[in-house]
PDB file of N, CA and C in Angstrom:
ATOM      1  N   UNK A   1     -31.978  20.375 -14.921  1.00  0.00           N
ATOM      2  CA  UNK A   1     -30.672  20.117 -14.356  1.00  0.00           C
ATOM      3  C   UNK A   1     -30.367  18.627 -14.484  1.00  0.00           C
ATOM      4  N   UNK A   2     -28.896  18.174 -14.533  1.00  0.00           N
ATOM      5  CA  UNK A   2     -28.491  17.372 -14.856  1.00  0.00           C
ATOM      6  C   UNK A   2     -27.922  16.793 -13.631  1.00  0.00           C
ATOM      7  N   UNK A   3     -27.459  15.471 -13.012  1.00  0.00           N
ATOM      8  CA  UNK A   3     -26.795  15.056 -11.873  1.00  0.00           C
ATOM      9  C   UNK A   3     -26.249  13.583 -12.490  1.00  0.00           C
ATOM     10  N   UNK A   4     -24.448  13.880 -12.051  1.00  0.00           N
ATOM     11  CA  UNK A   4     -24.262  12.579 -11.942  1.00  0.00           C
ATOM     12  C   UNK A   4     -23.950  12.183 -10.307  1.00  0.00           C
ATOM     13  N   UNK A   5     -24.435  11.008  -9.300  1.00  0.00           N
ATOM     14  CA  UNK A   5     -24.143  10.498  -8.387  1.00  0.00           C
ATOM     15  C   UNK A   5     -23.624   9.681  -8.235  1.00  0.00           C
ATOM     16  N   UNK A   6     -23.431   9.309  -6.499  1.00  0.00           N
ATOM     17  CA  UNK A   6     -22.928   7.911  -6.195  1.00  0.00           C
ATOM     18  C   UNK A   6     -23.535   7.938  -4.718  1.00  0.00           C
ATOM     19  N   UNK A   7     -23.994   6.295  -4.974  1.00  0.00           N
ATOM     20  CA  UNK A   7     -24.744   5.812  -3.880  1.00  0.00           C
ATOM     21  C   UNK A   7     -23.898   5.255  -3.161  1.00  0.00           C
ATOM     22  N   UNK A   8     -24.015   4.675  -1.818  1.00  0.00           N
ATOM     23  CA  UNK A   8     -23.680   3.578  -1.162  1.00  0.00           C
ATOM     24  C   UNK A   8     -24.560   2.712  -0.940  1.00  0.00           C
ATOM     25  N   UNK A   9     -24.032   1.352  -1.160  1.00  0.00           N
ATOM     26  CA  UNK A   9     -25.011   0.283  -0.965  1.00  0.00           C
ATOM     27  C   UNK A   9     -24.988  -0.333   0.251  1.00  0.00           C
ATOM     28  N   UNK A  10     -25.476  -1.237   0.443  1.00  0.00           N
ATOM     29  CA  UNK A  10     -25.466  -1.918   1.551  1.00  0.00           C
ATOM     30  C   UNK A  10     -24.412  -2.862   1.939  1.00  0.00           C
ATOM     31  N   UNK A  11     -23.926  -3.128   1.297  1.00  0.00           N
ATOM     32  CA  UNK A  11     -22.714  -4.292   1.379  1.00  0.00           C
ATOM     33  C   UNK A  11     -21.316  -3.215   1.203  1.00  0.00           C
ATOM     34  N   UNK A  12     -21.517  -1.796   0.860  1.00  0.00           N
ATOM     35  CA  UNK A  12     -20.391  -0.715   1.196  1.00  0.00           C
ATOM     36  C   UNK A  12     -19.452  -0.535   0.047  1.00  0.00           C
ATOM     37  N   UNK A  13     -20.240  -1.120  -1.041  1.00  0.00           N
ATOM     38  CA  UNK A  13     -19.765  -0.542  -2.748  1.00  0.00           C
ATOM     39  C   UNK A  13     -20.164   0.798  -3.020  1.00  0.00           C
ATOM     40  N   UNK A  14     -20.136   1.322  -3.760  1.00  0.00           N
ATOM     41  CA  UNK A  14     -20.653   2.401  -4.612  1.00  0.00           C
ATOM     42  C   UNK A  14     -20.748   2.709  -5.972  1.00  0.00           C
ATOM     43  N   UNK A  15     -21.898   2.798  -6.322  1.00  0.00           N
ATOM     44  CA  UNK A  15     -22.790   2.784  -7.507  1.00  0.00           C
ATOM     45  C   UNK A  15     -22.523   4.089  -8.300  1.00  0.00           C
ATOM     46  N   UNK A  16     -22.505   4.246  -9.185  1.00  0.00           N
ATOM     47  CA  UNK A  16     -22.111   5.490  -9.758  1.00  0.00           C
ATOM     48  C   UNK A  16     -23.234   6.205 -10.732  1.00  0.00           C
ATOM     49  N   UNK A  17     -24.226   6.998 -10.837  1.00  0.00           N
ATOM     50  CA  UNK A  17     -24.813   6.701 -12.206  1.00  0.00           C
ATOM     51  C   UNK A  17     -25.370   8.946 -12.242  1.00  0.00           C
ATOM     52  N   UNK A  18     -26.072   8.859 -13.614  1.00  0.00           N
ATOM     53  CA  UNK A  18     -26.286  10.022 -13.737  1.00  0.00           C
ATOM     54  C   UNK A  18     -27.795  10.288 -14.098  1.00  0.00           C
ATOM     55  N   UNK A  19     -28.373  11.093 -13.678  1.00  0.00           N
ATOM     56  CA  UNK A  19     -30.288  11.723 -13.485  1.00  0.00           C
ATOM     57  C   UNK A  19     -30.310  12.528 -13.677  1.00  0.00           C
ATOM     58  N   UNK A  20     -31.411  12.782 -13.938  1.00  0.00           N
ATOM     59  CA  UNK A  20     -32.368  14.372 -13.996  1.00  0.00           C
ATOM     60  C   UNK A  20     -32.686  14.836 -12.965  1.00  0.00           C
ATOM     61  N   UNK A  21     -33.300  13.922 -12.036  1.00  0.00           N
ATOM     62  CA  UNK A  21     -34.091  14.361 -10.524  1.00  0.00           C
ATOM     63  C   UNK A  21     -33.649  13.029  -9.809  1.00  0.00           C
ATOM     64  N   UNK A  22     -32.399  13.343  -8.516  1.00  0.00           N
ATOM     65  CA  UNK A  22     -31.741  12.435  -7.663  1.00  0.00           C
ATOM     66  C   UNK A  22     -32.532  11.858  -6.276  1.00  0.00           C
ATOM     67  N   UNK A  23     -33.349  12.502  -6.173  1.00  0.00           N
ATOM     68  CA  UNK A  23     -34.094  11.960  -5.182  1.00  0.00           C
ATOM     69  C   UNK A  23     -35.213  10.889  -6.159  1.00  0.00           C
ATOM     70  N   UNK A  24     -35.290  10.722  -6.718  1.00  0.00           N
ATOM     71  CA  UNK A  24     -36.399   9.744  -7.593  1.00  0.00           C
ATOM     72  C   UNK A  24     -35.725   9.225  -7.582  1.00  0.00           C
ATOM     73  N   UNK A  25     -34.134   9.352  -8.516  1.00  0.00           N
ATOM     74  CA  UNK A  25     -33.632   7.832  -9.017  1.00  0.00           C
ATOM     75  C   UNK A  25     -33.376   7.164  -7.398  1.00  0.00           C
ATOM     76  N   UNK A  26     -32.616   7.867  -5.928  1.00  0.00           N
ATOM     77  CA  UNK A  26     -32.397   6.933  -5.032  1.00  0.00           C
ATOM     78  C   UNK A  26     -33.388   6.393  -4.920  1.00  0.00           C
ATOM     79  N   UNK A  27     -35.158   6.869  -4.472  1.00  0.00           N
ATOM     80  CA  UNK A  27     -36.088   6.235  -4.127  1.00  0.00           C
ATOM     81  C   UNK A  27     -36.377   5.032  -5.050  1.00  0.00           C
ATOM     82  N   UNK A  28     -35.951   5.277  -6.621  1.00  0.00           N
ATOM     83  CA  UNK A  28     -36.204   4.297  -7.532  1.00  0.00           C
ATOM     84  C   UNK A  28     -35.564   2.752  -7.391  1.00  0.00           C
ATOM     85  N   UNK A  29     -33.726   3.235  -6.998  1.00  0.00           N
ATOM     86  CA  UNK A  29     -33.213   2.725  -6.193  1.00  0.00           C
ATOM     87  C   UNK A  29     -33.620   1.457  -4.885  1.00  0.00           C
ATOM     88  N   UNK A  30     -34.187   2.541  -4.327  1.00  0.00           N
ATOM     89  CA  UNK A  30     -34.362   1.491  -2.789  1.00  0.00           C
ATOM     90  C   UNK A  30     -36.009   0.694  -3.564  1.00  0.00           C
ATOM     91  N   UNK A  31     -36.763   0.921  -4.368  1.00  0.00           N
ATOM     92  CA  UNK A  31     -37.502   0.394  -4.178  1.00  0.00           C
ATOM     93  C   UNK A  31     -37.240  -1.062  -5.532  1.00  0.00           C
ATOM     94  N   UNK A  32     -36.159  -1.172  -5.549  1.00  0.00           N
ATOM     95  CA  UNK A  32     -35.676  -1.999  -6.281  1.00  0.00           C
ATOM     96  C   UNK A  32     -35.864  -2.396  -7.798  1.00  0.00           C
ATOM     97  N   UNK A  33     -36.117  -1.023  -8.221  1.00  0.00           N
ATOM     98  CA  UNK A  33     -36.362  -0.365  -9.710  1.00  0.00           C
ATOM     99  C   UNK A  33     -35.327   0.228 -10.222  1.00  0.00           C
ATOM    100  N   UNK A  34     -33.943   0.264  -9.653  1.00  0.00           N
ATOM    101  CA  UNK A  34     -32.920   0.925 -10.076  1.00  0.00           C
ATOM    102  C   UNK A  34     -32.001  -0.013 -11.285  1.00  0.00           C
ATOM    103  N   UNK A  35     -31.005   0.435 -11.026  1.00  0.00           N
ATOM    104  CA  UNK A  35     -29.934  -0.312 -11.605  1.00  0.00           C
ATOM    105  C   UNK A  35     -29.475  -1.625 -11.118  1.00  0.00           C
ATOM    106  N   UNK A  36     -29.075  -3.017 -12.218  1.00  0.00           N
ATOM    107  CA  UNK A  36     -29.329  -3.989 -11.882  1.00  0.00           C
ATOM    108  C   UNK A  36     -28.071  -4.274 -10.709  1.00  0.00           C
ATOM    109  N   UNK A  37     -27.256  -3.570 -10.607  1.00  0.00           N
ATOM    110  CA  UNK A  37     -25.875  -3.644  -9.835  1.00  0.00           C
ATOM    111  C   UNK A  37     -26.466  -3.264  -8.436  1.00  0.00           C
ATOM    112  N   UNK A  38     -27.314  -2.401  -7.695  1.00  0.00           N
ATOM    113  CA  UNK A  38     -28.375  -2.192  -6.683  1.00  0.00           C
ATOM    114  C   UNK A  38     -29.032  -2.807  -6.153  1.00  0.00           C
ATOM    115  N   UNK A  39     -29.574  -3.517  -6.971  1.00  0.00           N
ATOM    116  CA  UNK A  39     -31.102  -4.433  -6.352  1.00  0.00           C
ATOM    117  C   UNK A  39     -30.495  -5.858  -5.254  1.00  0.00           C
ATOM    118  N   UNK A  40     -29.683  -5.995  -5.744  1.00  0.00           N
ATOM    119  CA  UNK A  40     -29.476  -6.991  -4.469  1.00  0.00           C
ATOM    120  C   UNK A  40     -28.565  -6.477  -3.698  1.00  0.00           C
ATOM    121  N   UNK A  41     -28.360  -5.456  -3.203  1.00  0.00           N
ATOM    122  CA  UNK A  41     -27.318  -4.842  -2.463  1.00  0.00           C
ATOM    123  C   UNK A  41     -28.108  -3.498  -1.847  1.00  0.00           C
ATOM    124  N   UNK A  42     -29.391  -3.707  -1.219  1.00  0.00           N
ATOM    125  CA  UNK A  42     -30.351  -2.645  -1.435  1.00  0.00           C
ATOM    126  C   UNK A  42     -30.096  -2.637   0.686  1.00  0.00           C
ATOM    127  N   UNK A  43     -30.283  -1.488   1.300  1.00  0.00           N
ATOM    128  CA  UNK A  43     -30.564  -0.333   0.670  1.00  0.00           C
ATOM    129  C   UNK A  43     -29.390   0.736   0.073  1.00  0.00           C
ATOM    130  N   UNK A  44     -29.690   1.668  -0.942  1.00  0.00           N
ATOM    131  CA  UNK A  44     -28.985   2.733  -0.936  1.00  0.00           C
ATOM    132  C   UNK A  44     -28.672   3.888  -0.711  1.00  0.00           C
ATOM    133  N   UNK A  45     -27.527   4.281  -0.353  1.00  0.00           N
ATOM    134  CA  UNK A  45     -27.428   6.212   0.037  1.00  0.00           C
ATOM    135  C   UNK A  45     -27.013   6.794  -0.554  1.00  0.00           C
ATOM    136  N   UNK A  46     -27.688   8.008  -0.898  1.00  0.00           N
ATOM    137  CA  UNK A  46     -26.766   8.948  -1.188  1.00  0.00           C
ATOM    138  C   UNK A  46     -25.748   9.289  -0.783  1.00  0.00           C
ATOM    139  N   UNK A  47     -24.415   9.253  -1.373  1.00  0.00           N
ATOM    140  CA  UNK A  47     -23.145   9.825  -0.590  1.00  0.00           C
ATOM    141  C   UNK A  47     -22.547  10.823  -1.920  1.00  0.00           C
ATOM    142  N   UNK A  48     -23.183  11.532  -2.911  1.00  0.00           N
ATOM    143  CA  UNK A  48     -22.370  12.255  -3.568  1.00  0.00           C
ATOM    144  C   UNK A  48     -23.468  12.719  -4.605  1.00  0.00           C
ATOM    145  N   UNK A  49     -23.143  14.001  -5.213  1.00  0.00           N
ATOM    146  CA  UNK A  49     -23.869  14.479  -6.564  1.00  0.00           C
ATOM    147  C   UNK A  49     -23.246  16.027  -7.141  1.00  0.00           C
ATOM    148  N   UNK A  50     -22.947  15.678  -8.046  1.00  0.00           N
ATOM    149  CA  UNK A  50     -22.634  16.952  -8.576  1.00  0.00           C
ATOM    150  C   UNK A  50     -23.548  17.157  -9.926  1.00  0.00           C
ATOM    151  N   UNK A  51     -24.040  18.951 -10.123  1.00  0.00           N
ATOM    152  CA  UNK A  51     -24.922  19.228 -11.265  1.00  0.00           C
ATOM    153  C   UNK A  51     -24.762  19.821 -12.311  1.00  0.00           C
ATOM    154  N   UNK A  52     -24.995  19.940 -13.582  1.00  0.00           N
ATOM    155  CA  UNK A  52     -24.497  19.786 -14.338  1.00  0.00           C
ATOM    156  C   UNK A  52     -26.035  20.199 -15.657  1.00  0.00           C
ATOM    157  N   UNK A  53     -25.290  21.312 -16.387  1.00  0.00           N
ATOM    158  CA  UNK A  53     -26.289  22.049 -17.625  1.00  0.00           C
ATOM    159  C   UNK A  53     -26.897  20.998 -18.142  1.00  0.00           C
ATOM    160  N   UNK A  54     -26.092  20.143 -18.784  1.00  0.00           N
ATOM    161  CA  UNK A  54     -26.277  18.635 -20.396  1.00  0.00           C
ATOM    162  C   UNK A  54     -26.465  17.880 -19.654  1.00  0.00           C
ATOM    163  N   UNK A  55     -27.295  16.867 -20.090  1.00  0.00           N
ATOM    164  CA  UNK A  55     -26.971  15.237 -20.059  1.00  0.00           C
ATOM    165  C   UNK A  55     -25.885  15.202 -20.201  1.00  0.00           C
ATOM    166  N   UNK A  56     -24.949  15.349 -21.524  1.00  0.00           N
ATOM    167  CA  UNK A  56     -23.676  14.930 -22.014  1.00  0.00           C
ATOM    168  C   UNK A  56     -23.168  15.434 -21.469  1.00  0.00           C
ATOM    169  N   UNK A  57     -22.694  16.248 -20.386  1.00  0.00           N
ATOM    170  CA  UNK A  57     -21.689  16.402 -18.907  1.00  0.00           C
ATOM    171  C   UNK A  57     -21.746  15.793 -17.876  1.00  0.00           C
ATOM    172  N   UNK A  58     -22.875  15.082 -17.528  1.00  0.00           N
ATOM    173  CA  UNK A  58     -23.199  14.380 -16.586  1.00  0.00           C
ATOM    174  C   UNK A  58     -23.295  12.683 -16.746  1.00  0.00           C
ATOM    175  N   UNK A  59     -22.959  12.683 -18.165  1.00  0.00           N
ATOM    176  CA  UNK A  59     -22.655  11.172 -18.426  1.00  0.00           C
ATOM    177  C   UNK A  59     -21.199  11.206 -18.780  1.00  0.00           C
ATOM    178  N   UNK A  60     -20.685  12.461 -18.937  1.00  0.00           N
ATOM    179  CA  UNK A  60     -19.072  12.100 -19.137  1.00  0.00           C
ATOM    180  C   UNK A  60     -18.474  12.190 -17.548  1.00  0.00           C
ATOM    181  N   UNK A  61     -18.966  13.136 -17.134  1.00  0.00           N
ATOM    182  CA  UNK A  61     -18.452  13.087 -15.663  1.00  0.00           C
ATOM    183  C   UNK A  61     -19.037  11.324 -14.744  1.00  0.00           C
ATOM    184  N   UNK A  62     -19.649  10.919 -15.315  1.00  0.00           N
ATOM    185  CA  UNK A  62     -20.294   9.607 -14.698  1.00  0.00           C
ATOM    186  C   UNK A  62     -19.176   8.785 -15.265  1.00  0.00           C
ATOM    187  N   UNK A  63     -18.701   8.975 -16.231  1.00  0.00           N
ATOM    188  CA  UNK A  63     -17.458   7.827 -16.906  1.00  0.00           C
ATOM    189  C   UNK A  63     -16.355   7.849 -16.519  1.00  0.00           C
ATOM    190  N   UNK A  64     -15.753   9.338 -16.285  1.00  0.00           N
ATOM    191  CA  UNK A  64     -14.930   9.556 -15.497  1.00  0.00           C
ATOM    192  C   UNK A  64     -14.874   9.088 -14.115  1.00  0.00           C
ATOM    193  N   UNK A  65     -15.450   9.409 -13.440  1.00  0.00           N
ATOM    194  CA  UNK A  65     -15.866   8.755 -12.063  1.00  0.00           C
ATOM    195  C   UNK A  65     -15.688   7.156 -11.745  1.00  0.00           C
ATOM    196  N   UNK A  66     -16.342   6.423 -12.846  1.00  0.00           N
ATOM    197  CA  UNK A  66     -16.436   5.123 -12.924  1.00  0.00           C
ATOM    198  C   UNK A  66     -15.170   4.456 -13.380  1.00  0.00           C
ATOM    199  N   UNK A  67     -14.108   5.628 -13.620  1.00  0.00           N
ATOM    200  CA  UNK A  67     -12.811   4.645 -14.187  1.00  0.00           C
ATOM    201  C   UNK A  67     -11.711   4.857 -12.870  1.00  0.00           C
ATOM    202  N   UNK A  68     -12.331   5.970 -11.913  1.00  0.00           N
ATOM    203  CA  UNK A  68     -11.661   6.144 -10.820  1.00  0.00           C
ATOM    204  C   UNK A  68     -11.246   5.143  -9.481  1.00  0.00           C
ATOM    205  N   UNK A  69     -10.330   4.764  -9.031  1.00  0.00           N
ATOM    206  CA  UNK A  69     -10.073   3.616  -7.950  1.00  0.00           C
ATOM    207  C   UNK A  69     -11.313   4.062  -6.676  1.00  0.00           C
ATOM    208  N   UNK A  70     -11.426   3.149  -6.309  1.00  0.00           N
ATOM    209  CA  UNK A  70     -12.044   2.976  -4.816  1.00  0.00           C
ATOM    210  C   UNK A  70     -11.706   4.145  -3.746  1.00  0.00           C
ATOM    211  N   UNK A  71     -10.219   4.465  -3.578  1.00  0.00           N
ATOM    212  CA  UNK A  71      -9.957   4.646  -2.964  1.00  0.00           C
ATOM    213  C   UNK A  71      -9.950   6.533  -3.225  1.00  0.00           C
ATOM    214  N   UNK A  72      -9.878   6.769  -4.731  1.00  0.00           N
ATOM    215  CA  UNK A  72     -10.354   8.135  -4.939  1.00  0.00           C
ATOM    216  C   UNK A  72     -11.755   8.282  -4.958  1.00  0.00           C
ATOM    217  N   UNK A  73     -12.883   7.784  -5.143  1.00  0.00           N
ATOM    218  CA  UNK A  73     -14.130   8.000  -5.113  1.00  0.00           C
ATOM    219  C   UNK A  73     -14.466   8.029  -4.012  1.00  0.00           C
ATOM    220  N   UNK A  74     -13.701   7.380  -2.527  1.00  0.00           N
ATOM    221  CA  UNK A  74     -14.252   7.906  -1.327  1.00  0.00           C
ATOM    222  C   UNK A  74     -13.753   8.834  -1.143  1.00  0.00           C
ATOM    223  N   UNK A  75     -12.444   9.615  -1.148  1.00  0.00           N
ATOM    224  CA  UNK A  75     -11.916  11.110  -1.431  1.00  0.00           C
ATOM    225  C   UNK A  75     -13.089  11.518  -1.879  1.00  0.00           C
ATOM    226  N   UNK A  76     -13.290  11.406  -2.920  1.00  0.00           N
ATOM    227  CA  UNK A  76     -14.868  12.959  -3.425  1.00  0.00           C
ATOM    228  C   UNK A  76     -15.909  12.250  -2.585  1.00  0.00           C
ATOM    229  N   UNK A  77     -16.042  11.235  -2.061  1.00  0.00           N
ATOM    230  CA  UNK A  77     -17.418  11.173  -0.728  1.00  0.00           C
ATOM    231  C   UNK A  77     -16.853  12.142   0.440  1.00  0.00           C
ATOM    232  N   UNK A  78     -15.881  12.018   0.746  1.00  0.00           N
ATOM    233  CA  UNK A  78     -15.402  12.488   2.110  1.00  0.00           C
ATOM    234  C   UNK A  78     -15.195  14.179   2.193  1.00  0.00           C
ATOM    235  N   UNK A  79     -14.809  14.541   0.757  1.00  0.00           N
ATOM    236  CA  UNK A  79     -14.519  15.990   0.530  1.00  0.00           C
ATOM    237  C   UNK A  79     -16.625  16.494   0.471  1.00  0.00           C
ATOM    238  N   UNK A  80     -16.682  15.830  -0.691  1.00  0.00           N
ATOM    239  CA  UNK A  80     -18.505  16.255  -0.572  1.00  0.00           C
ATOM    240  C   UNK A  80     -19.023  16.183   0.949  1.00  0.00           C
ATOM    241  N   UNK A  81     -18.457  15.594   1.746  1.00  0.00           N
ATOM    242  CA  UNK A  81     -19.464  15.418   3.216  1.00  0.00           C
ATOM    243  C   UNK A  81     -18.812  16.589   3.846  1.00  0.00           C
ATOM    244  N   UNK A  82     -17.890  17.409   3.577  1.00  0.00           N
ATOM    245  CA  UNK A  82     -17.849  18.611   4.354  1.00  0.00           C
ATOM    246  C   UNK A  82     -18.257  19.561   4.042  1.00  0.00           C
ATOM    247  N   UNK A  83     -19.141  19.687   2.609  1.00  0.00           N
ATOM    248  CA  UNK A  83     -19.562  20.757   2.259  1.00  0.00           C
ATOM    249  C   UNK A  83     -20.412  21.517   2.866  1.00  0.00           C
TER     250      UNK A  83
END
């Protein structure tokens, strides 16, 4: 299985990226092995993941995501937290 996510950081950005296994990459994450946009903005949360057959759906849906405003990417945090 495929996952693209989004974290929250500590300073209350959100990170966008896409994995195989989402609990590794956050732990990879907090232990300051992640992505270089993370590490000084540590710790991180999970606030989102959707899954996905391909890699190549889960990195297009990661691009998509990443061209989205602020203010729609907490929309899909806020809709995902009622699931």
């Amino acid at each position: 299985m495929n996952y693209t996510y989004m974290v929250r950081c500590a300073d209350g950005t959100l990170y966008t990226g896409w994995t195989t296994d989402v609990e590794r990459r956050v732990t990879c994450h907090n232990a300051g092995k992640g992505a270089k946009y993370t590490r000084p903005r540590l710790p991180v949360e999970l606030v989102y993941y959707e899954t996905f057959e391909t890699k190549e759906e889960a990195m297009r849906r990661e691009a998509a995501i990443k061209k989205l405003s602020k203010e729609r990417k907490e929309l899909l945090v806020a809709q995902w937290r009622k699931i």
